[in-house]
PDB file of N, CA and C in Angstrom:
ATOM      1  N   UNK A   1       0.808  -1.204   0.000  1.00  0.00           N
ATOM      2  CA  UNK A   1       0.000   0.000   0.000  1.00  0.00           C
ATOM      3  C   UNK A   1       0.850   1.267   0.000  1.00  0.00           C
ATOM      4  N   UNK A   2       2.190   0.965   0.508  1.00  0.00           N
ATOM      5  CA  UNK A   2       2.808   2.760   0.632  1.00  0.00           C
ATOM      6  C   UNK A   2       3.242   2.752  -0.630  1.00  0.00           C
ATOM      7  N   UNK A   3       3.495   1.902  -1.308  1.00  0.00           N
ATOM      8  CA  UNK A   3       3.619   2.373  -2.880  1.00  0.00           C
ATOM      9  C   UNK A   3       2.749   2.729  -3.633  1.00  0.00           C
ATOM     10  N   UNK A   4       1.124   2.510  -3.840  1.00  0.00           N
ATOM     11  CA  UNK A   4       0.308   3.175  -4.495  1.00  0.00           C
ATOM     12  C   UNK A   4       0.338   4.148  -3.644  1.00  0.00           C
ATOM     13  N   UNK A   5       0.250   4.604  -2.382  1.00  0.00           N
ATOM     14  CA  UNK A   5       0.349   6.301  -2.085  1.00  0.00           C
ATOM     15  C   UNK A   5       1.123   7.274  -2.247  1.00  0.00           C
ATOM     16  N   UNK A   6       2.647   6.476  -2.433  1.00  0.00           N
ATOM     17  CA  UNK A   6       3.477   7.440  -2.855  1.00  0.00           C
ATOM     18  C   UNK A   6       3.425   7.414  -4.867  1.00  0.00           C
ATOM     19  N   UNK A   7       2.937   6.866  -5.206  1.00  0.00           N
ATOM     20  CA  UNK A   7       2.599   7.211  -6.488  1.00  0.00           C
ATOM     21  C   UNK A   7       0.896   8.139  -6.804  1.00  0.00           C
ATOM     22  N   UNK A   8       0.411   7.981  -6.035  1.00  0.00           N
ATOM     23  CA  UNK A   8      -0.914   9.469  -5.826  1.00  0.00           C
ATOM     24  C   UNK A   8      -0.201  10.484  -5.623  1.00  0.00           C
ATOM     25  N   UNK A   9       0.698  10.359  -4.378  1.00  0.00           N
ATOM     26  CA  UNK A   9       1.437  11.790  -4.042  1.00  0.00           C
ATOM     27  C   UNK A   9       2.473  11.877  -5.363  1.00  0.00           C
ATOM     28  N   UNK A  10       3.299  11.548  -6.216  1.00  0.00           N
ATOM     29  CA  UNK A  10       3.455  12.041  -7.292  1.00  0.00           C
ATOM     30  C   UNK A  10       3.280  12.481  -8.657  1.00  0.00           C
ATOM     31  N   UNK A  11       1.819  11.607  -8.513  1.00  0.00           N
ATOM     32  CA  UNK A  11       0.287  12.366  -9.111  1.00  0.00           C
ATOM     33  C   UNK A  11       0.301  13.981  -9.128  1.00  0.00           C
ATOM     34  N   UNK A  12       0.440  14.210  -7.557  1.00  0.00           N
ATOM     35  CA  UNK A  12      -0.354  15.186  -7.118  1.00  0.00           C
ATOM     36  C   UNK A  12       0.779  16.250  -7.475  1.00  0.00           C
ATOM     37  N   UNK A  13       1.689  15.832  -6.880  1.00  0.00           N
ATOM     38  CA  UNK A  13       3.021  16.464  -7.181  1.00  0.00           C
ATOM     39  C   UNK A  13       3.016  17.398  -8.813  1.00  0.00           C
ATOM     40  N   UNK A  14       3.431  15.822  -9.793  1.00  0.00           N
ATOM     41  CA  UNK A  14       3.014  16.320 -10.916  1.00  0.00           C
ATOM     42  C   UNK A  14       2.027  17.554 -11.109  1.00  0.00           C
ATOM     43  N   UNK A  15       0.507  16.869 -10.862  1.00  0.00           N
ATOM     44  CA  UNK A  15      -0.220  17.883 -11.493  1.00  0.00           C
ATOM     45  C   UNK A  15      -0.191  19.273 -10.665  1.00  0.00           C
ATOM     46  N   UNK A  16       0.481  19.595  -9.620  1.00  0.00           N
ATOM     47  CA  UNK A  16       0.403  21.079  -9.005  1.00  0.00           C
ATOM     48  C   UNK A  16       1.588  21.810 -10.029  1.00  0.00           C
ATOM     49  N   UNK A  17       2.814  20.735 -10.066  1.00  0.00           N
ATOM     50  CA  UNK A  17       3.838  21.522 -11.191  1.00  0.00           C
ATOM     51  C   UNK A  17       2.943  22.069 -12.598  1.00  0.00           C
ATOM     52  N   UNK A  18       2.487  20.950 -12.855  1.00  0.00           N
ATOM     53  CA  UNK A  18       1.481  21.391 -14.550  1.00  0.00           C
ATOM     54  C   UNK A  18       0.876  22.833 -14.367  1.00  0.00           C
ATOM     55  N   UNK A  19       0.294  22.427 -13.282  1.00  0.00           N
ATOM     56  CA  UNK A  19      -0.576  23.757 -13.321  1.00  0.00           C
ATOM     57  C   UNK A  19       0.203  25.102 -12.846  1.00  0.00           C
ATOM     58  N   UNK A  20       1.248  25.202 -12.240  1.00  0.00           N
ATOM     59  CA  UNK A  20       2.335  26.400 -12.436  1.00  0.00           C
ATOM     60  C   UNK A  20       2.806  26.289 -13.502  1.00  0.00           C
ATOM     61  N   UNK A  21       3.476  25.212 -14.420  1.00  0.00           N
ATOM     62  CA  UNK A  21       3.874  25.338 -15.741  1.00  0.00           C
ATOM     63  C   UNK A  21       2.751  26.068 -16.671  1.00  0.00           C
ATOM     64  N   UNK A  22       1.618  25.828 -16.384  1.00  0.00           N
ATOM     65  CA  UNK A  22       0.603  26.454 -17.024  1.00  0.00           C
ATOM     66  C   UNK A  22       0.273  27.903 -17.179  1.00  0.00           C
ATOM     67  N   UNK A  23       0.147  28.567 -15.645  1.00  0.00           N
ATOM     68  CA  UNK A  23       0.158  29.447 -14.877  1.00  0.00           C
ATOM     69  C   UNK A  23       1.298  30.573 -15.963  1.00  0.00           C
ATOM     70  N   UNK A  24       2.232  29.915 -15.392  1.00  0.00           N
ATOM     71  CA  UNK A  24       3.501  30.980 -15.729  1.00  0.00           C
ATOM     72  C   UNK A  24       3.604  30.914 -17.484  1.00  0.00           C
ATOM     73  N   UNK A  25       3.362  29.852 -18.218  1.00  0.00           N
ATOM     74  CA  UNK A  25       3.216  29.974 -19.692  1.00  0.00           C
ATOM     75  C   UNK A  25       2.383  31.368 -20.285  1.00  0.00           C
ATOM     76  N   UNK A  26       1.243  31.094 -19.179  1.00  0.00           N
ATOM     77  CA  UNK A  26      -0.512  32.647 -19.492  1.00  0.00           C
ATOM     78  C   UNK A  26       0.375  33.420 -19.263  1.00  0.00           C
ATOM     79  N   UNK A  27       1.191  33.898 -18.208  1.00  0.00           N
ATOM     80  CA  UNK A  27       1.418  35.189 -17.901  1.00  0.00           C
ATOM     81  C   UNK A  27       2.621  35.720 -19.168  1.00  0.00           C
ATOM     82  N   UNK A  28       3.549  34.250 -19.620  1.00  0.00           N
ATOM     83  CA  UNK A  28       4.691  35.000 -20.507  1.00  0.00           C
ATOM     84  C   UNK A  28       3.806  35.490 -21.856  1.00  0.00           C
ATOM     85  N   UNK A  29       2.656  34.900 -21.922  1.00  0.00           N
ATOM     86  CA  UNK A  29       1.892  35.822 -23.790  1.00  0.00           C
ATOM     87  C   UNK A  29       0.665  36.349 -23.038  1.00  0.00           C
ATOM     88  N   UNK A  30       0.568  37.041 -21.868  1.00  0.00           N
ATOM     89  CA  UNK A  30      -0.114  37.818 -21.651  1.00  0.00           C
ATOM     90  C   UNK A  30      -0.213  38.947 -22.616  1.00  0.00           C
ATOM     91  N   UNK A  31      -0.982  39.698 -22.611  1.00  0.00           N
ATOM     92  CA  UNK A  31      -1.009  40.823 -23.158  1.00  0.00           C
ATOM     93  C   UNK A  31      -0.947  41.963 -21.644  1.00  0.00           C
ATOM     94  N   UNK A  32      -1.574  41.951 -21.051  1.00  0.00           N
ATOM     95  CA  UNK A  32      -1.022  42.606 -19.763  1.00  0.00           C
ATOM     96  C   UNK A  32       0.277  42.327 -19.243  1.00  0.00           C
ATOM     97  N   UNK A  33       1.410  41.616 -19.436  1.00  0.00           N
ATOM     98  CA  UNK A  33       2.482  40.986 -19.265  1.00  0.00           C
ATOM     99  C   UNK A  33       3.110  42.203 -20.425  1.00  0.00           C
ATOM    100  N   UNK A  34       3.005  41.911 -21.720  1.00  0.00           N
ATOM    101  CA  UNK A  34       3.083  43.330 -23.040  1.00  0.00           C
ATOM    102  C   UNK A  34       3.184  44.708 -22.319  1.00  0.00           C
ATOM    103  N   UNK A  35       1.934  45.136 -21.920  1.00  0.00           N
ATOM    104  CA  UNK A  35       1.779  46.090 -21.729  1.00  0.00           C
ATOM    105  C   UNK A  35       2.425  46.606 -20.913  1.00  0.00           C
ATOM    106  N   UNK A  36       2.653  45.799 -19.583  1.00  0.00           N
ATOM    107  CA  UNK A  36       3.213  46.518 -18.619  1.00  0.00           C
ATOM    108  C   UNK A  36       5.380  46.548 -19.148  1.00  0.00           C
ATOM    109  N   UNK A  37       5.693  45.426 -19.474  1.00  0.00           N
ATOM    110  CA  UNK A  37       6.654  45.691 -19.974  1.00  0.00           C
ATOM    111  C   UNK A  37       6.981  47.198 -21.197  1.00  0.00           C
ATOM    112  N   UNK A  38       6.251  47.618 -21.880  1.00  0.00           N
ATOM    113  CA  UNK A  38       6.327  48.567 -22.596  1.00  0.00           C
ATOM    114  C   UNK A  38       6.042  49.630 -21.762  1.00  0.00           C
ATOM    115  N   UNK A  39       5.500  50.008 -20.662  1.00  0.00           N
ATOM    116  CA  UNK A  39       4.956  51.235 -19.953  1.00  0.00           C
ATOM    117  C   UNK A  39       6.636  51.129 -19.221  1.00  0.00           C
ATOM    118  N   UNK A  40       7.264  50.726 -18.673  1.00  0.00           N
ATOM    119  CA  UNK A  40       8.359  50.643 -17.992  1.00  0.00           C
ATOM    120  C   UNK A  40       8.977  50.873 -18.476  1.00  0.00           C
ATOM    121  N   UNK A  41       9.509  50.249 -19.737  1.00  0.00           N
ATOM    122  CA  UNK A  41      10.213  50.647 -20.691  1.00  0.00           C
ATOM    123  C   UNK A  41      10.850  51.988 -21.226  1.00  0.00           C
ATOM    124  N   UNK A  42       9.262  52.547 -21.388  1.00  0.00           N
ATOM    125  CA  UNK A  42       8.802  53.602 -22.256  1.00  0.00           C
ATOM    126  C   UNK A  42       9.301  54.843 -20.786  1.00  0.00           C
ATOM    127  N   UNK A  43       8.838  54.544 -19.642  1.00  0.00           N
ATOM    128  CA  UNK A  43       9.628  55.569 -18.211  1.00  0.00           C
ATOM    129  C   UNK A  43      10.402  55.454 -17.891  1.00  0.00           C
ATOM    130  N   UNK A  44      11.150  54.278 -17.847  1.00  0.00           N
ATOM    131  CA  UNK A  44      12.447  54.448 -17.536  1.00  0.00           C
ATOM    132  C   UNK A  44      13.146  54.807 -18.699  1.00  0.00           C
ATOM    133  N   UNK A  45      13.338  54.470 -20.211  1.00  0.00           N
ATOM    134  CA  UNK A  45      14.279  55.533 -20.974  1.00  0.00           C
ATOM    135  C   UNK A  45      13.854  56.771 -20.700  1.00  0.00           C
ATOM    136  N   UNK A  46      12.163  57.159 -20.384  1.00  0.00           N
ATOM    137  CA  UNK A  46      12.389  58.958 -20.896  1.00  0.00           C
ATOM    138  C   UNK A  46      12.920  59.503 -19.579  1.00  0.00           C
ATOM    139  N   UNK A  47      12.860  59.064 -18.537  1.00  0.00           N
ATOM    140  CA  UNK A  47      13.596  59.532 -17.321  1.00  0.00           C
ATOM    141  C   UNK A  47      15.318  59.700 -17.571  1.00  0.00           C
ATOM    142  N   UNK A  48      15.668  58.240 -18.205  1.00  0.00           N
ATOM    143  CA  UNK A  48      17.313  58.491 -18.483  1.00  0.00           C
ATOM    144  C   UNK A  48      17.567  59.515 -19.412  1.00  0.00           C
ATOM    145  N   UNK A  49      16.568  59.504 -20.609  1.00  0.00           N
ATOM    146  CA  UNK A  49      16.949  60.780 -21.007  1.00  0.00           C
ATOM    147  C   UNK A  49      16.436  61.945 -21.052  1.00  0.00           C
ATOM    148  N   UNK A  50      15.763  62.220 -19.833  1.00  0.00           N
ATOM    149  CA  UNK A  50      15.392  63.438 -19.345  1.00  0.00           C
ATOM    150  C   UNK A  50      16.816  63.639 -18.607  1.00  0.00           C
ATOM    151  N   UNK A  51      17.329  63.155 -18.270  1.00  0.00           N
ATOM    152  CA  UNK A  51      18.497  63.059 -16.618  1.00  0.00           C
ATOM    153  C   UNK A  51      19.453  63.469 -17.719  1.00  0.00           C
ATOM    154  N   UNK A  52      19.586  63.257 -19.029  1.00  0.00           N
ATOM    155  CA  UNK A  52      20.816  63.231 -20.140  1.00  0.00           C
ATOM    156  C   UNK A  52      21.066  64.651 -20.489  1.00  0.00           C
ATOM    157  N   UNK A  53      19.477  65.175 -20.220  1.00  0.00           N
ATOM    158  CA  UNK A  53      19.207  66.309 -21.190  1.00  0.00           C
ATOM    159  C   UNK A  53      19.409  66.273 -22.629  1.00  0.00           C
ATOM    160  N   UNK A  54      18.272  65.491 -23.239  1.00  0.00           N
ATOM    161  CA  UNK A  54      18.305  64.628 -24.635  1.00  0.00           C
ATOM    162  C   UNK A  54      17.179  65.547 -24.480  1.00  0.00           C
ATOM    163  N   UNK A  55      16.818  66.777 -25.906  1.00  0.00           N
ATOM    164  CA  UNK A  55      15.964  67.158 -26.004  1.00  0.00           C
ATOM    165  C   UNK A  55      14.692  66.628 -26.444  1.00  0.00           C
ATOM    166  N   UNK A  56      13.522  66.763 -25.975  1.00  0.00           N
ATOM    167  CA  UNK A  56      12.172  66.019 -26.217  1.00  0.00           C
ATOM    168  C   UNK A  56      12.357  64.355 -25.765  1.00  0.00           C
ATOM    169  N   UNK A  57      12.682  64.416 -24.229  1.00  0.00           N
ATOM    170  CA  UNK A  57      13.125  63.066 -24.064  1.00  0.00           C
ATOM    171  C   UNK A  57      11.972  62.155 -24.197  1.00  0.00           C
ATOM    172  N   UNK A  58      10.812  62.568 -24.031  1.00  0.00           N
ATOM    173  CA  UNK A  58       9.683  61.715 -23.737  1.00  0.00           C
ATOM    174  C   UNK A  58       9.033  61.471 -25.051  1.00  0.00           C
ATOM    175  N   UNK A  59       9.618  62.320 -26.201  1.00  0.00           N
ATOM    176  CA  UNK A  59       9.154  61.976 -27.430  1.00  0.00           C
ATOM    177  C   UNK A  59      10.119  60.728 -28.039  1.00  0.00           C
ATOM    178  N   UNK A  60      11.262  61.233 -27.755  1.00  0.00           N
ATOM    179  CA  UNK A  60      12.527  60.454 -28.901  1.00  0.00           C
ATOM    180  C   UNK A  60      12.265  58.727 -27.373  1.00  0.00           C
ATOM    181  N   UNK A  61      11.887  58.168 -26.407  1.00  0.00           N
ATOM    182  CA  UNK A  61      11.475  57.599 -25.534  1.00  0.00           C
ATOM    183  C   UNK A  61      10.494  56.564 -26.277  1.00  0.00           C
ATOM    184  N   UNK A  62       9.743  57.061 -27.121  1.00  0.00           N
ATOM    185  CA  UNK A  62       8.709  56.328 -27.990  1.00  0.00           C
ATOM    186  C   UNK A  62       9.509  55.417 -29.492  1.00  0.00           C
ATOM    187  N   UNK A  63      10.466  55.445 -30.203  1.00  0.00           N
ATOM    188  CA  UNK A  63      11.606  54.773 -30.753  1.00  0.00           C
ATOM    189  C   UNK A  63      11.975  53.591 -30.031  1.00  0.00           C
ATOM    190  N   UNK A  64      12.991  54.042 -29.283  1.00  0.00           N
ATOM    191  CA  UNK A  64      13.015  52.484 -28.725  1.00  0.00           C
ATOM    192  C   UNK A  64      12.282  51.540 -27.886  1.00  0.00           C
ATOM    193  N   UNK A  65      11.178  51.946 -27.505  1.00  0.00           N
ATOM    194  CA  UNK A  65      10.046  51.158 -26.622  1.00  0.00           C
ATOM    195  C   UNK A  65       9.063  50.781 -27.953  1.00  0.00           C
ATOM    196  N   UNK A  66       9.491  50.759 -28.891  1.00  0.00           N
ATOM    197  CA  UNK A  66       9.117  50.244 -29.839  1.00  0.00           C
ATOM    198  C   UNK A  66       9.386  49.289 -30.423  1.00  0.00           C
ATOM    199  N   UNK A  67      10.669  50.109 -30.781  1.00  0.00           N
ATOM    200  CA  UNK A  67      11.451  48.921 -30.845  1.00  0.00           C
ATOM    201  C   UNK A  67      11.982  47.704 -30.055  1.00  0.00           C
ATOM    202  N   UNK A  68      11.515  47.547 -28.642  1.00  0.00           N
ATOM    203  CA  UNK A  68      12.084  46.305 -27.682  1.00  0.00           C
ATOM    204  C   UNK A  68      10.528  45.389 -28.579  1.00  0.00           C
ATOM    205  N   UNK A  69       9.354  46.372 -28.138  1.00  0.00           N
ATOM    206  CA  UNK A  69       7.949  46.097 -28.122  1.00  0.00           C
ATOM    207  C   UNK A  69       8.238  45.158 -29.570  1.00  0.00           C
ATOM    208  N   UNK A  70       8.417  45.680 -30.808  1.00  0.00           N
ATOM    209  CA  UNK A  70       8.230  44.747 -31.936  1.00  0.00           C
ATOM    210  C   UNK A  70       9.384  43.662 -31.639  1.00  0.00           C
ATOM    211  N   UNK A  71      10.483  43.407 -30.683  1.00  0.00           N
ATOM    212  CA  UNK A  71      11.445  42.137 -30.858  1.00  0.00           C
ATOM    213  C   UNK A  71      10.809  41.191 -30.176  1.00  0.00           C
ATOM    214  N   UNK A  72       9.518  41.767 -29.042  1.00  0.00           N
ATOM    215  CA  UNK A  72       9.222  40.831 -28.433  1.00  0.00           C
ATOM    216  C   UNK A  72       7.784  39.936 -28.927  1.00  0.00           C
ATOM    217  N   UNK A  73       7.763  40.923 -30.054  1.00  0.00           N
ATOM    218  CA  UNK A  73       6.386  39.973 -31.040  1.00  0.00           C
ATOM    219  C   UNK A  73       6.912  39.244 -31.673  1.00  0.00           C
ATOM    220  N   UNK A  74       8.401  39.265 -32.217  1.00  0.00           N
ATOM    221  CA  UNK A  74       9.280  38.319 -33.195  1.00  0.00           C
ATOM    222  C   UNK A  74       9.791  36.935 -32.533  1.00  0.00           C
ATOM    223  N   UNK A  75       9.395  37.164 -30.986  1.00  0.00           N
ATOM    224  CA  UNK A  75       9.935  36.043 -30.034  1.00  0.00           C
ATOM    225  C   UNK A  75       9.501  34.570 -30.718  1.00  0.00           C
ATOM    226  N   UNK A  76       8.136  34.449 -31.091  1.00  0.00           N
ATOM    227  CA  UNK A  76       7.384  33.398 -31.166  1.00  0.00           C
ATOM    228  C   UNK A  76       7.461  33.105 -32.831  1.00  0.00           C
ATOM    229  N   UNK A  77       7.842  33.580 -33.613  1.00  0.00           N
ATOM    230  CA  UNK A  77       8.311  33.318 -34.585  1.00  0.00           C
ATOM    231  C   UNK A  77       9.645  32.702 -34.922  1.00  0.00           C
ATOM    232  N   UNK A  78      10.477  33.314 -34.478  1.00  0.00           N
ATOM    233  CA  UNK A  78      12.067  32.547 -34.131  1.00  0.00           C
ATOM    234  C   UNK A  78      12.079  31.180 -33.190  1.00  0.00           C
ATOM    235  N   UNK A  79      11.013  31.423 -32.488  1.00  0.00           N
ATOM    236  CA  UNK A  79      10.971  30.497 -31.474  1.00  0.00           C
ATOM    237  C   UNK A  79      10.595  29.401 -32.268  1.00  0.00           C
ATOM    238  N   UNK A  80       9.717  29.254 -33.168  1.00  0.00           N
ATOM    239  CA  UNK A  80       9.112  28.101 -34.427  1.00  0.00           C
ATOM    240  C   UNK A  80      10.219  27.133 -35.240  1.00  0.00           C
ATOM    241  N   UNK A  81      10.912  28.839 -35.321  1.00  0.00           N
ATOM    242  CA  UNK A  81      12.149  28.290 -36.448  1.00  0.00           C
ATOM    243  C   UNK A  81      12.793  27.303 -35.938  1.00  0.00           C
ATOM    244  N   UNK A  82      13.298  27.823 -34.201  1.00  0.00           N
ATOM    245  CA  UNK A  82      14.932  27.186 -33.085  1.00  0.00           C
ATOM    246  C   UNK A  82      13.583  25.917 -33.179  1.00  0.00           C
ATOM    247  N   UNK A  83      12.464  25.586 -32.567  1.00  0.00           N
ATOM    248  CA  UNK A  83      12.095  23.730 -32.703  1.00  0.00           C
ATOM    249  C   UNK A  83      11.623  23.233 -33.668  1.00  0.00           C
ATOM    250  N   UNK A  84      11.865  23.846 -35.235  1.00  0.00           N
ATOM    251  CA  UNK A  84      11.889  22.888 -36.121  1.00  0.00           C
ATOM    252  C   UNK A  84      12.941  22.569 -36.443  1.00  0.00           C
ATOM    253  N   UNK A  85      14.010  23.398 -36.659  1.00  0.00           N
ATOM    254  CA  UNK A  85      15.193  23.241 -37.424  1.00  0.00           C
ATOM    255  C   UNK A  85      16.810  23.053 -36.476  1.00  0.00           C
ATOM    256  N   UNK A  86      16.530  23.380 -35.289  1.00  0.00           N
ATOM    257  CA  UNK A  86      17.527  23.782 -34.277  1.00  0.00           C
ATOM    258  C   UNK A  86      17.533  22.724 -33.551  1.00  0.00           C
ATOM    259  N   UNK A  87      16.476  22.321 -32.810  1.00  0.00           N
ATOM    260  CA  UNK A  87      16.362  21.525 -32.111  1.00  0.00           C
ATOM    261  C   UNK A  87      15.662  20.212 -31.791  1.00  0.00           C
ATOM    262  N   UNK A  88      15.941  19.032 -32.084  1.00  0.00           N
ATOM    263  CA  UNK A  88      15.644  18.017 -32.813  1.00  0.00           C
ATOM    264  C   UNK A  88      16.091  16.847 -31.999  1.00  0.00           C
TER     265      UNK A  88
END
């Protein structure tokens, strides 16, 4: 008998990991996960280059929070490529 219980308890085990593997998968293609990464982004450069005295920091601030923003839509595309062809 302590062997079918310790195989329930790694049942259980298992499925609590799944469901954090799960968990944390939603939050990495959140779109609120997006967003808030780009709002941070987007304040902390215009602060550095407010602090630089980079004129119109909060405008020229919108460039590269753009640019992180579109590498991180390209994630899941490259990502296709690295497990068809990469990793095998």
């Amino acid at each position: 008998m302590a062997k079918l219980e310790n195989l329930e308890k790694d049942i259980s085990a298992i499925k609590a990991r799944n469901k954090q593997v799960e968990l944390d998968k939603q939050w990495e293609t959140s779109c609120t996960r997006r967003v808030l990464i780009i709002a941070f982004t987007y304040i902390a450069l215009g602060l550095y280059m407010q602090a630089i005295h980079i004129p119109n920091p909060w405008l020229n601030a919108i460039v590269p929070t753009t640019g992180f923003y579109l590498s991180t839509l390209t994630m899941p595309f490259f990502r296709k490529l690295w497990e068809k062809y990469i990793r095998s």
